[in-house]
Protein backbone atom coordinates (compact mmCIF):
# COMPACT_ATOMS: atom_id res chain seq x y z
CA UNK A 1 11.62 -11.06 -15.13
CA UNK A 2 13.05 -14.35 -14.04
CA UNK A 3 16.20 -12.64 -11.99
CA UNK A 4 18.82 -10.97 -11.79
CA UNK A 5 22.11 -10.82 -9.51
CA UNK A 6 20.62 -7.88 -7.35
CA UNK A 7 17.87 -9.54 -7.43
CA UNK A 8 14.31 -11.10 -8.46
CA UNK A 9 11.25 -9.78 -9.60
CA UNK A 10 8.30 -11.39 -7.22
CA UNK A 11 4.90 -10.82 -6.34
CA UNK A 12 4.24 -7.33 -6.65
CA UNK A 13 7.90 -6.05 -6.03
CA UNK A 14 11.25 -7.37 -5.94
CA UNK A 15 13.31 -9.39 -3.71
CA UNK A 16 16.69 -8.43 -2.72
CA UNK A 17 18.93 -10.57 -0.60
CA UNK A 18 16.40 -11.90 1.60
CA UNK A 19 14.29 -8.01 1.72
CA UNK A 20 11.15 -7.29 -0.27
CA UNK A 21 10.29 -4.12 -1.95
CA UNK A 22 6.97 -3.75 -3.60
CA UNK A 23 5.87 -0.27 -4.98
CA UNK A 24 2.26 0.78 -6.59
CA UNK A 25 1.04 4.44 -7.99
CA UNK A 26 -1.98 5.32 -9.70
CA UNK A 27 -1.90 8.65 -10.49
CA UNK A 28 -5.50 9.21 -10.58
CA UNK A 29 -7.72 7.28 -7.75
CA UNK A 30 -11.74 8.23 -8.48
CA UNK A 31 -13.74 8.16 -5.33
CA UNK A 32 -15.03 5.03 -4.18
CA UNK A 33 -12.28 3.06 -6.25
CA UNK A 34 -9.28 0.96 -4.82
CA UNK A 35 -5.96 0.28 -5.83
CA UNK A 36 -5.30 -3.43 -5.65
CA UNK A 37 -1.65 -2.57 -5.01
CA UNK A 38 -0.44 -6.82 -6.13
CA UNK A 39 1.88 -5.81 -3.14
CA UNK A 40 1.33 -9.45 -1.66
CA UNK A 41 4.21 -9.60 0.94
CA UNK A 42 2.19 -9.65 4.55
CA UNK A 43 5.40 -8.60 6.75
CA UNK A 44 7.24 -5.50 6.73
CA UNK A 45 6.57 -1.86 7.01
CA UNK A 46 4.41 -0.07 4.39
CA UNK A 47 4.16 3.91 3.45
CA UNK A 48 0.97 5.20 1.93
CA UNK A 49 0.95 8.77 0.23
CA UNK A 50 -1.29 11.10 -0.50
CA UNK A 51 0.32 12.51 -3.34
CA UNK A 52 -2.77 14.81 -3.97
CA UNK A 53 -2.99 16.60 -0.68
CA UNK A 54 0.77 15.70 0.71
CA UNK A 55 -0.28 13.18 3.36
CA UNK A 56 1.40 10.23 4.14
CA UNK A 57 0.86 7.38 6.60
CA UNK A 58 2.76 4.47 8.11
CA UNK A 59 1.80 1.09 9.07
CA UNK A 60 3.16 -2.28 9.94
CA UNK A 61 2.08 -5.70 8.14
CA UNK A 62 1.66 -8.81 10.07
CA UNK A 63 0.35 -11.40 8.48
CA UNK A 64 -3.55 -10.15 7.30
CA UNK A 65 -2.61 -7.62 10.34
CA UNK A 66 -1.99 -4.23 9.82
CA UNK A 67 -1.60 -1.92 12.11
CA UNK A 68 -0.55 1.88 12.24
CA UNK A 69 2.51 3.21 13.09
CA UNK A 70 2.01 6.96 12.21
CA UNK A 71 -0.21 9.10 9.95
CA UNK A 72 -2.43 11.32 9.32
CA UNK A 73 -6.39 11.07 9.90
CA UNK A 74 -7.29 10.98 6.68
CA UNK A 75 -6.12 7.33 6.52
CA UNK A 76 -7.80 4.56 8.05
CA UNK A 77 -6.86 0.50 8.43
CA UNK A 78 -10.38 -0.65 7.77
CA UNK A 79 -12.27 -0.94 4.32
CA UNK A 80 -15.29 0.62 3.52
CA UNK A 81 -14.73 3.70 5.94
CA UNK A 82 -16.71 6.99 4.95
CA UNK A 83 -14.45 9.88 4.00
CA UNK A 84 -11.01 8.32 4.23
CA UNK A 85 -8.57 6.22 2.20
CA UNK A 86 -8.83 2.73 3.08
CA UNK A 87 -5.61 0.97 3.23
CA UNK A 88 -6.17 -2.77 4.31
CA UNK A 89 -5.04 -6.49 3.61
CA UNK A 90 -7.40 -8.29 1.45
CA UNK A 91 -7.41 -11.62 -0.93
CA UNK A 92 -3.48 -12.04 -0.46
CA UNK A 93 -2.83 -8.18 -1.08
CA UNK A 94 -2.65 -4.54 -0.08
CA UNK A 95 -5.85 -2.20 -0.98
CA UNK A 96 -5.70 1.09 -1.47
CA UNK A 97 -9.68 2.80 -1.30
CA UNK A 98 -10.78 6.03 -1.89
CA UNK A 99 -13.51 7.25 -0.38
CA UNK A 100 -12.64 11.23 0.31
CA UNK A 101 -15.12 12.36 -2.17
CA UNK A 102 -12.34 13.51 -4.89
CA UNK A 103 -9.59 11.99 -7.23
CA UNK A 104 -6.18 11.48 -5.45
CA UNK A 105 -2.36 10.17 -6.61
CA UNK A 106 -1.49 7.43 -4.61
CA UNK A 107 1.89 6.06 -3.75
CA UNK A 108 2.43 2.69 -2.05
CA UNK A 109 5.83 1.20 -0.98
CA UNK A 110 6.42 -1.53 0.95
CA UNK A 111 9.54 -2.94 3.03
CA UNK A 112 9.28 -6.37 3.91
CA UNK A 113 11.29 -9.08 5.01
């Protein structure tokens, strides 16, 4: 969508003003497959959810940094970790990996600037 007067479609999300808002859901995450989000913004704040087992977690973006803000333990910042879902910055974008073992609905949204 070229634009709009609220604003444009960018990236992954949509730019309003001079804020970005990118969003991604898959409704049904296997284990051992990630969600590559296209959320390709690298500064804001960014809410993961568990949509599966109600957990959520919170993290801030800087640059190919992310670190967390709050959440629970079944989240982790680093790919490849045993058990968890995986939420990292990789090849301009935000992953989302599964690795609990079961199928879960994921939510991403991002606030960035």
């Amino acid at each position: 969508m070229a634009g709009t007067k609220e604003g444009k479609y960018v990236q992954g999300g949509i730019r309003i003003t001079k804020n970005y808002m990118g969003v991604a859901e898959k409704t049904a995450l296997a284990n051992n497959e990630v969600l590559n989000t296209s959320i390709g913004m690298n500064r804001g704040l960014l809410i993961v959810a568990d949509m599966t087992n109600q957990k959520v977690i919170l993290l801030r973006i800087e640059g190919s940094t992310m670190v967390s803000v709050s959440g629970n333990a079944i989240f982790t910042i680093t790919k490849d970790t045993a058990s968890k879902i995986n939420v990292y910055w990789e090849t301009d974008q935000v992953k989302v990996q599964n690795k609990t073992g079961g199928i879960l609905g994921i939510k991403v949204a991002l606030s960035g600037i």
